[in-house]
Protein backbone atom coordinates (compact mmCIF):
# COMPACT_ATOMS: atom_id res chain seq x y z
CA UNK A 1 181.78 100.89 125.12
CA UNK A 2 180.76 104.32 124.12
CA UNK A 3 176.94 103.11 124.28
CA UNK A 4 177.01 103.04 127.91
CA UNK A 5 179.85 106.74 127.73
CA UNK A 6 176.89 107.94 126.31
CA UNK A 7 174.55 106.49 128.74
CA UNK A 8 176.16 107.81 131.63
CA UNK A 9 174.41 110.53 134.49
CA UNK A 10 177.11 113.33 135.53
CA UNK A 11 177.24 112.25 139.21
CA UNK A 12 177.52 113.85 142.66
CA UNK A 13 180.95 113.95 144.81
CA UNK A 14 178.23 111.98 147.32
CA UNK A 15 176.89 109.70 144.75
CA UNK A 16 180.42 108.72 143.20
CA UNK A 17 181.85 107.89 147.15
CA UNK A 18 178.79 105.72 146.87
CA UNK A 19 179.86 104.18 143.55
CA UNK A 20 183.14 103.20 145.37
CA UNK A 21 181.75 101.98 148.08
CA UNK A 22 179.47 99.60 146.18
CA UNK A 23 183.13 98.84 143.85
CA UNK A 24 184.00 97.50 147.47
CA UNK A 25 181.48 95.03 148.38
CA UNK A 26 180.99 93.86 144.78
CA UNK A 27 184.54 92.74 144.51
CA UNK A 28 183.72 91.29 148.22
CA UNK A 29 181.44 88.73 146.37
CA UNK A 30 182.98 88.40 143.72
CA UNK A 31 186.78 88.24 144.21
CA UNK A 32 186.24 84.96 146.46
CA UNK A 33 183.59 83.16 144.03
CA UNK A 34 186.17 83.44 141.04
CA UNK A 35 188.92 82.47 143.38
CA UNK A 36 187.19 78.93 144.15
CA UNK A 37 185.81 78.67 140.76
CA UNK A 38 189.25 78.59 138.88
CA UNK A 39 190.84 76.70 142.77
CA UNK A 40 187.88 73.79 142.40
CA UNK A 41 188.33 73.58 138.87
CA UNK A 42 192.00 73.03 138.86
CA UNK A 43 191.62 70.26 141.56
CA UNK A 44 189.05 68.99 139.50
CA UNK A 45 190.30 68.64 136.34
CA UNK A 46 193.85 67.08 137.80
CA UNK A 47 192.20 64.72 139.96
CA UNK A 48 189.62 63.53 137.18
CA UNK A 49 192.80 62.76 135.13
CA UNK A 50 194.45 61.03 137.86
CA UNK A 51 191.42 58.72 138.36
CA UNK A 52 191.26 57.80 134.51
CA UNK A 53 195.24 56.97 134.87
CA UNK A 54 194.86 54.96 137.96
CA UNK A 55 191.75 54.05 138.11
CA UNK A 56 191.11 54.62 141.86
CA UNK A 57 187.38 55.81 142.19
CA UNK A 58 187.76 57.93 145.54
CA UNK A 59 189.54 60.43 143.12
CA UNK A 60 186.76 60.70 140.54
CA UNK A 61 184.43 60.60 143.29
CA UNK A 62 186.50 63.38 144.96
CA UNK A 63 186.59 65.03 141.92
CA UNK A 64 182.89 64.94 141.36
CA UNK A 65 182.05 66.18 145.17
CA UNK A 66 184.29 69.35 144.74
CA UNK A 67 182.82 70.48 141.38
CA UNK A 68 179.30 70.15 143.03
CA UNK A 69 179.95 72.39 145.74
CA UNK A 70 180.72 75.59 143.26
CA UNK A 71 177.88 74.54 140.88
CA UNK A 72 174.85 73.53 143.34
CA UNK A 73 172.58 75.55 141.27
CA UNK A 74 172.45 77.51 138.65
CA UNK A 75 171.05 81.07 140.65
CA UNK A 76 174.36 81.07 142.42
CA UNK A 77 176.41 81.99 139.58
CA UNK A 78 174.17 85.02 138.83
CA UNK A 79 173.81 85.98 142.43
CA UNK A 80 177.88 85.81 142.69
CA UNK A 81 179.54 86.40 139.34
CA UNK A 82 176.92 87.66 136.82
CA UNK A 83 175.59 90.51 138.84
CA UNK A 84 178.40 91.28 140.49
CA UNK A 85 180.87 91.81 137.79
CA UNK A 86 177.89 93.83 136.10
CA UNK A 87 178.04 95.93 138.78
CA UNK A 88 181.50 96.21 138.54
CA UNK A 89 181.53 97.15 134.85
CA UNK A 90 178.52 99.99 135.44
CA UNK A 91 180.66 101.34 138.40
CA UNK A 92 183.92 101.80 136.40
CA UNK A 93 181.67 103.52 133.68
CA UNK A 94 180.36 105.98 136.06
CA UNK A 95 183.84 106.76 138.01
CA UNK A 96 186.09 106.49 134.43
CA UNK A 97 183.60 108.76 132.35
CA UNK A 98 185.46 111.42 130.08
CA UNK A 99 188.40 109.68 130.61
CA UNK A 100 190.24 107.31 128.44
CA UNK A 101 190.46 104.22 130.37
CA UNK A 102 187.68 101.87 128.66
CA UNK A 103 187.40 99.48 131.55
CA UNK A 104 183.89 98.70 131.02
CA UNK A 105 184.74 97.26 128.04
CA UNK A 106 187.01 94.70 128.94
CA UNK A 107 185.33 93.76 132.06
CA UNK A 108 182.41 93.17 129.76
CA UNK A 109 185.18 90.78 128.08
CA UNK A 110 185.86 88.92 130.83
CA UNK A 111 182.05 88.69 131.99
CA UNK A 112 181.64 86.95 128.40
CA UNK A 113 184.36 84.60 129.17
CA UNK A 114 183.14 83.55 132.75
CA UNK A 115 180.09 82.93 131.70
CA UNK A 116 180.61 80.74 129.05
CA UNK A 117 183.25 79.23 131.20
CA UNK A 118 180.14 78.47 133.99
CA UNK A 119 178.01 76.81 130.87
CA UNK A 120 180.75 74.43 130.45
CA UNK A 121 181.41 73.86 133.62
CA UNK A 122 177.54 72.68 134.76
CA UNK A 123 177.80 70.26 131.42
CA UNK A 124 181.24 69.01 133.08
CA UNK A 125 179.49 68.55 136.42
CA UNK A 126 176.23 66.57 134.44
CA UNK A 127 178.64 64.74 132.87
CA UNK A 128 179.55 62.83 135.99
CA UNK A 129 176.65 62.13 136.78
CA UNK A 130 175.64 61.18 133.58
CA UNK A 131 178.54 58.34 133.33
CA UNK A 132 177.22 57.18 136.87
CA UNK A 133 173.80 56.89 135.39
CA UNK A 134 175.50 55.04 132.33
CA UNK A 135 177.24 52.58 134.56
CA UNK A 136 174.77 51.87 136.14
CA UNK A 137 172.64 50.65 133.35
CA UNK A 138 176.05 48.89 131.89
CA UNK A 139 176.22 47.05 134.76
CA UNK A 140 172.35 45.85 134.35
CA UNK A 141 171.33 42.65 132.82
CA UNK A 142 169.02 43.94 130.12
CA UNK A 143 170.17 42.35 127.24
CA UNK A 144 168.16 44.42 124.71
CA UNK A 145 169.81 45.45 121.95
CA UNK A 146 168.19 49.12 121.11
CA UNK A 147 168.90 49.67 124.82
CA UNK A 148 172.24 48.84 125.31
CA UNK A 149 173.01 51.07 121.67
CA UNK A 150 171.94 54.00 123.39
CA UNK A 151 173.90 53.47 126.55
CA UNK A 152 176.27 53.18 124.93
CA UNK A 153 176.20 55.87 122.87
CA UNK A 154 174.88 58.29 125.75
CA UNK A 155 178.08 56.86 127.97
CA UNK A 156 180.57 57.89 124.89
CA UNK A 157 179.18 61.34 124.66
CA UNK A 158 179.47 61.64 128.76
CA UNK A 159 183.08 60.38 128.69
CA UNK A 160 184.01 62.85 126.24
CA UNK A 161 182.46 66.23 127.69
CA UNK A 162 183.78 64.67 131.16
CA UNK A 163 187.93 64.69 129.53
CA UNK A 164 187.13 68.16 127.65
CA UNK A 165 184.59 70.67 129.52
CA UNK A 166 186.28 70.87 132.47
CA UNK A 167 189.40 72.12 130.95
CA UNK A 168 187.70 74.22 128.26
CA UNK A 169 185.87 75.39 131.74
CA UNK A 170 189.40 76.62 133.30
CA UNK A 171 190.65 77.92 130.28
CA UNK A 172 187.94 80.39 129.85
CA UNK A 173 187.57 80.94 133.84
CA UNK A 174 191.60 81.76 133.67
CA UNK A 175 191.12 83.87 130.97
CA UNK A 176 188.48 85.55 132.63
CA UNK A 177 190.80 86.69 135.57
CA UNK A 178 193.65 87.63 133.82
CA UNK A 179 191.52 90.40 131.86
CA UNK A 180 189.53 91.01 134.71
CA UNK A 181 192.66 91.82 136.63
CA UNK A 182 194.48 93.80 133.61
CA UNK A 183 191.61 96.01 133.80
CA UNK A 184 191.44 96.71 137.51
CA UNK A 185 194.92 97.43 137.60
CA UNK A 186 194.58 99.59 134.06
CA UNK A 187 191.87 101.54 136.75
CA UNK A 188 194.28 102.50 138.92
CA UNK A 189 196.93 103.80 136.49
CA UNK A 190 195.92 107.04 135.41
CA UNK A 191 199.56 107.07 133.38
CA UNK A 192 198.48 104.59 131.30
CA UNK A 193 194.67 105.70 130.00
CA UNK A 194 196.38 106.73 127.12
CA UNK A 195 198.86 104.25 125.93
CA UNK A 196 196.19 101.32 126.06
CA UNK A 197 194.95 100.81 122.67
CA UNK A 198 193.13 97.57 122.46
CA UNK A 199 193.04 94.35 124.72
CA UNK A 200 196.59 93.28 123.82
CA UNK A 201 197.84 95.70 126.03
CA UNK A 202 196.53 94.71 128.50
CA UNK A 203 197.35 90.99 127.87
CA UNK A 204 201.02 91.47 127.81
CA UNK A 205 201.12 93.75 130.49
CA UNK A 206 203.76 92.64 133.03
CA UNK A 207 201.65 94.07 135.42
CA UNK A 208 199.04 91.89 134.08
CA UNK A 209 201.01 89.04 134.50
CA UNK A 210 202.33 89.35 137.86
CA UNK A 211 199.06 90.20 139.06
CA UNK A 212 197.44 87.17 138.15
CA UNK A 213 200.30 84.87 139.48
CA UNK A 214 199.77 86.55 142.67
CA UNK A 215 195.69 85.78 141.91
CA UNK A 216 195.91 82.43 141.08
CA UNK A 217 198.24 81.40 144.23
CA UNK A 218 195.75 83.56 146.26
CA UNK A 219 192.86 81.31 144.63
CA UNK A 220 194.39 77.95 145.59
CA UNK A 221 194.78 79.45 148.89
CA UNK A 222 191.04 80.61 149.76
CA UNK A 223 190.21 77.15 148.10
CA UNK A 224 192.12 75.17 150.13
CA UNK A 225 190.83 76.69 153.57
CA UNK A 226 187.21 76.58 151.96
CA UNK A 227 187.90 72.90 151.05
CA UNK A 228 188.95 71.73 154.32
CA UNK A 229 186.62 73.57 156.21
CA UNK A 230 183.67 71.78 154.49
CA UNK A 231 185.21 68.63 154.53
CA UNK A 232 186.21 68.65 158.18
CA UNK A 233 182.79 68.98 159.12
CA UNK A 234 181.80 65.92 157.49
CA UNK A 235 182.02 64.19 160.17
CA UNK A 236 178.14 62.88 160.88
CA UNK A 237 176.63 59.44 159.50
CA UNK A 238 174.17 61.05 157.67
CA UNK A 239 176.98 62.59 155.53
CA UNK A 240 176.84 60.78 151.57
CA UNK A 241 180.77 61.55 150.92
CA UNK A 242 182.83 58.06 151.53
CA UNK A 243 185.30 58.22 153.78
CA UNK A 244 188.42 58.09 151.56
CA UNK A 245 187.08 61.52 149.78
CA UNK A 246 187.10 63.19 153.21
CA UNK A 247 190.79 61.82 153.57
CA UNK A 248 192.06 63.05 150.61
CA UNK A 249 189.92 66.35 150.44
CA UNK A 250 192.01 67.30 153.90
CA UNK A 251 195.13 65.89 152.95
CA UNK A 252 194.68 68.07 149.57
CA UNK A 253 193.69 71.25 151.24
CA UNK A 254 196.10 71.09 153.69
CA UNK A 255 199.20 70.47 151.84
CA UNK A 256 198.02 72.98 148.98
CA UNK A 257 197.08 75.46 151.76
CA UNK A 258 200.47 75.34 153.23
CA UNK A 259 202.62 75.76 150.05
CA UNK A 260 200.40 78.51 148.55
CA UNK A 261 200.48 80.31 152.47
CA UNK A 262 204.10 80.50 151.72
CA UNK A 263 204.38 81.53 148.62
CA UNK A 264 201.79 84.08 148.82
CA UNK A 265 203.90 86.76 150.88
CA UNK A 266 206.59 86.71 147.85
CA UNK A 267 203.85 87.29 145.51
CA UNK A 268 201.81 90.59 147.58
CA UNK A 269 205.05 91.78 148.08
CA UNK A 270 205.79 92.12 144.61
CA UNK A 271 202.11 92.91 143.30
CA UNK A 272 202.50 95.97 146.02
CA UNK A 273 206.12 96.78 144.06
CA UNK A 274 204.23 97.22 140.99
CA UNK A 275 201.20 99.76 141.85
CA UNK A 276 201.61 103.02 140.99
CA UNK A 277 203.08 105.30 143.29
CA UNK A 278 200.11 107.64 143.15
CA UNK A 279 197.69 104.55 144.52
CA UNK A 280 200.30 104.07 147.19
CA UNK A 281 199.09 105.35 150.88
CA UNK A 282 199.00 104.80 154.74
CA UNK A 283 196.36 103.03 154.32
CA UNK A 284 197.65 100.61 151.75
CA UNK A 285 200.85 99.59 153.94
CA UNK A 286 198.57 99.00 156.70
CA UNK A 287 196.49 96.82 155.07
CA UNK A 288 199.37 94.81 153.77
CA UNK A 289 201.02 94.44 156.90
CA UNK A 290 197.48 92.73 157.98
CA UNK A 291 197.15 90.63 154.51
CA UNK A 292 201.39 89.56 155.92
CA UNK A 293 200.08 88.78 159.52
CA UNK A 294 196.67 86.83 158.24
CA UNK A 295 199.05 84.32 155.49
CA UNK A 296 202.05 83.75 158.22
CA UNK A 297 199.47 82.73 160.67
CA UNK A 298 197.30 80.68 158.24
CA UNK A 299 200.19 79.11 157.42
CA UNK A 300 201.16 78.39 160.61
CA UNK A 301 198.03 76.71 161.42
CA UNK A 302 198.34 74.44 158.16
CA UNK A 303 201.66 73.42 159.92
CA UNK A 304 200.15 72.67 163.31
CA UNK A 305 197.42 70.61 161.42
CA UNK A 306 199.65 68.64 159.18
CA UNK A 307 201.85 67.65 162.02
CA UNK A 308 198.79 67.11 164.33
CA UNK A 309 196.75 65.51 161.84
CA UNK A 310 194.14 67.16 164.04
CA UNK A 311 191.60 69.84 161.78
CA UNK A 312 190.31 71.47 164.79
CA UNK A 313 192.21 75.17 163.33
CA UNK A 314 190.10 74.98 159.74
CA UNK A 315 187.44 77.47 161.07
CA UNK A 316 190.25 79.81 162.38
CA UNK A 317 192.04 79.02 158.77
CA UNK A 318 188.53 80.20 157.36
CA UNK A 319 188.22 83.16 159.59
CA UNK A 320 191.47 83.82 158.60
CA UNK A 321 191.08 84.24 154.57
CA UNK A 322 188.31 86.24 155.05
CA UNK A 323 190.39 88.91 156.40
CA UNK A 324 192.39 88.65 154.35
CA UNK A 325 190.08 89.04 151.24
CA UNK A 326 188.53 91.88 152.82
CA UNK A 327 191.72 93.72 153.43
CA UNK A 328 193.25 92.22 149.73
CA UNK A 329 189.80 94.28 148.57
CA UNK A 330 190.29 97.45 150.38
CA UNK A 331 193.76 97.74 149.42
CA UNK A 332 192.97 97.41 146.11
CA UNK A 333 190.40 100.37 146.09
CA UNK A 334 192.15 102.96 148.09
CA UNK A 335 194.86 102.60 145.34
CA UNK A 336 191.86 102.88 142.76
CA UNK A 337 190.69 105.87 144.87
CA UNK A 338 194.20 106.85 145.78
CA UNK A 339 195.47 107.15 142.13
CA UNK A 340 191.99 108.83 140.68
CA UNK A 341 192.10 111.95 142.66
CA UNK A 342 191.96 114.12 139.71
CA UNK A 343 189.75 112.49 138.11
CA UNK A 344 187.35 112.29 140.97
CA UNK A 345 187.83 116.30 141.07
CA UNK A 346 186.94 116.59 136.91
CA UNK A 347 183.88 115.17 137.50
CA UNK A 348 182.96 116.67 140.14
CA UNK A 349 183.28 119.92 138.10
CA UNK A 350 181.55 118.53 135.06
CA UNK A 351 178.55 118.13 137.26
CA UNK A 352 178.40 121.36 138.92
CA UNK A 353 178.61 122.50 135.24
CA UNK A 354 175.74 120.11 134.33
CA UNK A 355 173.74 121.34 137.05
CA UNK A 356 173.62 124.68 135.70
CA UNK A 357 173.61 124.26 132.42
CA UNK A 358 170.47 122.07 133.52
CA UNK A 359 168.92 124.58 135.30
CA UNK A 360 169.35 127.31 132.60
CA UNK A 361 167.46 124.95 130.10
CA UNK A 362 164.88 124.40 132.55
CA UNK A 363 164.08 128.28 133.01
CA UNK A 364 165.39 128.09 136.73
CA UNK A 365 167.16 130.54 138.95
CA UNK A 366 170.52 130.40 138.44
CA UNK A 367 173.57 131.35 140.94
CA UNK A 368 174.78 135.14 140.08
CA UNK A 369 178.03 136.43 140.83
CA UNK A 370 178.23 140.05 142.52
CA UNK A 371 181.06 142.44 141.32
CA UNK A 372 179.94 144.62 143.84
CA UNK A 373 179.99 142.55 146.66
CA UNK A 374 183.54 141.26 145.25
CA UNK A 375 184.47 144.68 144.96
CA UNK A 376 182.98 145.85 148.41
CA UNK A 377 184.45 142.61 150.18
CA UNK A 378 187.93 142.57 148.51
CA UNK A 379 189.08 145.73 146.35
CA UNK A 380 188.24 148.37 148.73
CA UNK A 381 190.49 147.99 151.34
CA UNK A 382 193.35 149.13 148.39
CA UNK A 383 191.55 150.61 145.91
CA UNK A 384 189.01 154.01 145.92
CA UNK A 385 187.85 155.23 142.70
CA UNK A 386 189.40 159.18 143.98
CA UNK A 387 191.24 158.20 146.63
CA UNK A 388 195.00 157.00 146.82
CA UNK A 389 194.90 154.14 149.20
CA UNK A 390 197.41 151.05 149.26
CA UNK A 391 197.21 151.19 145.71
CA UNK A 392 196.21 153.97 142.60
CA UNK A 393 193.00 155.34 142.69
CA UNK A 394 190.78 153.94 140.08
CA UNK A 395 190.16 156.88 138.37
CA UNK A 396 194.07 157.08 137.35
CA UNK A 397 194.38 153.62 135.89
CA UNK A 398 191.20 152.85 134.20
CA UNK A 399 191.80 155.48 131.43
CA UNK A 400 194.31 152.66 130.13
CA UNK A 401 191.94 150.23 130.02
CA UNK A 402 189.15 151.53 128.03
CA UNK A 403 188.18 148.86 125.38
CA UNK A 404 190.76 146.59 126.80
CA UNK A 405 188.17 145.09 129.31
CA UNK A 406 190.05 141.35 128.35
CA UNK A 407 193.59 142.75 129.70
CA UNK A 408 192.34 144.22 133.12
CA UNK A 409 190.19 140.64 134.03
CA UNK A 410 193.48 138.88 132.88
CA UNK A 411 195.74 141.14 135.57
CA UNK A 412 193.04 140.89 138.36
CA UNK A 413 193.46 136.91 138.06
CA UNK A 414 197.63 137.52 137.40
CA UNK A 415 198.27 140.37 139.08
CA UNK A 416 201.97 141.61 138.28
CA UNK A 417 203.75 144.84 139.49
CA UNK A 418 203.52 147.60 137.28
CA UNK A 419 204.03 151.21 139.02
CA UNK A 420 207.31 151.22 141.44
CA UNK A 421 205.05 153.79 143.16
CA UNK A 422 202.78 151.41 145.08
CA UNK A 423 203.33 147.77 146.04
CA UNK A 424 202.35 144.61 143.85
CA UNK A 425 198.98 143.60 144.03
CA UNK A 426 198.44 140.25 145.71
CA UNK A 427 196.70 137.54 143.79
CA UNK A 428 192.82 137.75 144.99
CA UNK A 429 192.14 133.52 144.19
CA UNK A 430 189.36 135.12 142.27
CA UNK A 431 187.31 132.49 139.91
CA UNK A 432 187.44 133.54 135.71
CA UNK A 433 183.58 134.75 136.24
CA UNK A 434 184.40 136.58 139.63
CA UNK A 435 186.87 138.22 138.09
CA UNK A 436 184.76 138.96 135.38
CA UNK A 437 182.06 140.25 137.29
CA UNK A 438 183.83 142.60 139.61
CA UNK A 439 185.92 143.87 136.25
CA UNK A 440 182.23 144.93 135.00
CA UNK A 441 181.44 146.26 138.28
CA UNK A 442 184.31 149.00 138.22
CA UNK A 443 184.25 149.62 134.46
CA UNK A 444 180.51 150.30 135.04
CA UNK A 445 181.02 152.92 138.18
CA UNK A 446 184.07 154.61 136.97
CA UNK A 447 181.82 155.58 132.75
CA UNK A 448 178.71 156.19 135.53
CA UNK A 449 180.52 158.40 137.77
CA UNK A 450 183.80 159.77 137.40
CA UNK A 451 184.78 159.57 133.51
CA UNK A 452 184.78 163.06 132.08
């Protein structure tokens, strides 16, 4: 992606915290929409088999009602995937530029993938509805020939995206994640900018890997307490969904939200293993401890319901995985923010250097540096040009350094002890140009002044 390298505004200190911050609540949409995307789709695609197998409707019906609550239009995929992960992907550029992490790149991989994935996914959903349609005029007693052909050749073409686009859907949604999540993590290893060479590193990165087990049993478990929570309410007669979808949408969510409740500790306790130690903070153990507390006691509530066959703790459940998403999200980026320190701190120079060279091209005033203020506030508490202080006057040493202006800047910044007469200088924490500057300074007063 050098295009956008080449695109990118040197930044502010205040305008790159901003940049993070934004990093923050994008992955706050966007985290949770991929994590029921890929958790409905799973369901879906299992449940759509297990209705062709057995041939009990409430699972294709069940099927049918899940996959319309993560596509009920076509806006909500750009409001909580497309933009966000766009967002994402112009963030990383901004924060990662001049170094060699491409992340942009790859997240614009895995924006490619989810996309196409979503595509698919909408033609799975129409063709459900499309084979309802079809049966429906099967099941008519229009006899006409012309009619029936193109039922029947509508209801072949509906049967067939209905066994194929939903798992060409997950594949590329799966894929999606698992480069989506090599390149966050590739964000917060500064170690490893240079060793990644091309996609495939990422790809077979254990890290990789382990991250997006930890993902995908994180996914089933946001779905689950998102699934029961919207089928628990269905409780009015108005409500379309038949009965025998509710039961199996609770029976579903609970017993998959219990398993993946207890696997998920095992799984954040070995994603946390594998961050860098330079991501690793106060903060981040904090935040984990939470993520422990908000899983044990989800779980615990998938227990109580199970046993109770009472849902009356799904909108705790809920309130539960929220936290838990929002802490999962934070941790994440102080590790990001954690680990980047240095980088934070090279841009930060490069745009104090942009700024000036910026205002030199535009003809403004730019910053000078006194060597006689350095001099005044500094060097003459040890040093007189006649006068033996704390250390040689400089009328005695500068002889030495005629046409050697390069060697006395380099001692003022590295001072070392030369004359057992006098102690060693300390080292000023003078700036290249200060050093510079106040070097002129006495170089100027001493040929003014006192050379003979």
């Amino acid at each position: 992606m050098d295009f956008l390298d080449n695109l990118v505004l040197p930044q502010s200190s205040h305008h790159m915290i901003l940049l993070k911050y934004l990093l923050v609540l994008t992955y706050l949409i966007f985290i949770p929409y991929l994590s029921v995307l890929i958790g409905t789709n799973i369901l879906s695609v299992y449940f759509n088999r297990k209705a062709d197998q057995t041939g009990e409707r409430s699972y294709y019906n069940f099927t049918r009602e899940i996959i319309d609550i993560v596509t009920f239009n076509k806006v909500s995929f750009i409001a909580l995937g497309f933009v966000p992960l766009v967002s994402a992907a112009l963030c990383y550029a901004q924060l990662l530029h001049l170094s060699e992490a491409d992340v942009t790149g790859y997240l614009v991989i895995s924006l490619i993938m989810i996309s196409a994935g979503f595509i698919l996914l909408f033609s799975y959903k129409n063709s459900f509805h499309l084979k309802d349609l079809v049966n429906a005029a099967t099941s008519s007693h229009n006899n006409e020939y012309n009619i029936k052909h193109d039922v029947e050749v509508i209801g072949s073409r509906a049967e067939r995206a209905n066994k194929k686009y939903g798992v060409y859907s997950l594949v590329l949604f799966a894929l999606s994640a698992y480069v989506f999540i090599g390149a966050v993590k590739y964000a917060s290893d500064p170690l490893s900018w240079g060793s990644v060479h091309s996609i495939l590193d990422i790809l077979l990165s254990f890290n990789t890997f382990v991250g997006f087990l930890y993902f995908t049993v994180a996914a089933i478990f946001i779905t689950s307490a998102v699934i029961l929570y919207i089928f628990s309410g269905r409780n009015d007669e108005a409500s379309v969904v038949d009965e025998t979808v509710k039961i199996i949408a609770r029976k579903v969510s609970l017993s998959l939200g219990l398993v993946s409740a207890i696997l998920l500790p095992l799984f954040l306790l070995l994603n946390t293993v594998l961050i860098p130690e330079s991501g690793l903070n106060n903060a981040s153990f904090l935040l984990l401890i939470v993520m422990l507390l908000t899983v044990l006691l989800s779980s615990g509530y998938f227990y109580l319901m199970i046993r109770n066959s009472d849902l009356h703790y799904s909108s705790f459940v809920l309130f539960l995985v929220i936290v838990f998403v929002i802490a999962a999200t934070v941790k994440d980026q102080y590790a990001f923010d954690t680990s980047t320190q240095n980088q934070f701190i090279k841009l930060t120079e490069n745009y104090t250097e942009y700024q000036k060279n910026l205002k030199e091209e535009l003809g403004l005033s730019v910053e000078t540096i006194s060597g006689a203020d350095i001099y005044n506030g500094r060097c003459i508490a040890c040093h007189q040009f006649e006068n033996k202080l704390v250390g040689p006057p400089y009328n005695d040493i500068l002889q030495k350094y005629e046409g050697k202006k390069e060697q006395l800047v380099q001692f003022i910044l590295n001072p070392v002890k030369v004359d057992p007469n006098y102690p060693p200088m300390p080292n000023q924490g003078l700036k290249p140009k200060e050093a510079e500057a106040v070097t002129d300074y006495i170089i100027k007063v001493y040929e003014e002044q006192y050379k003979k």
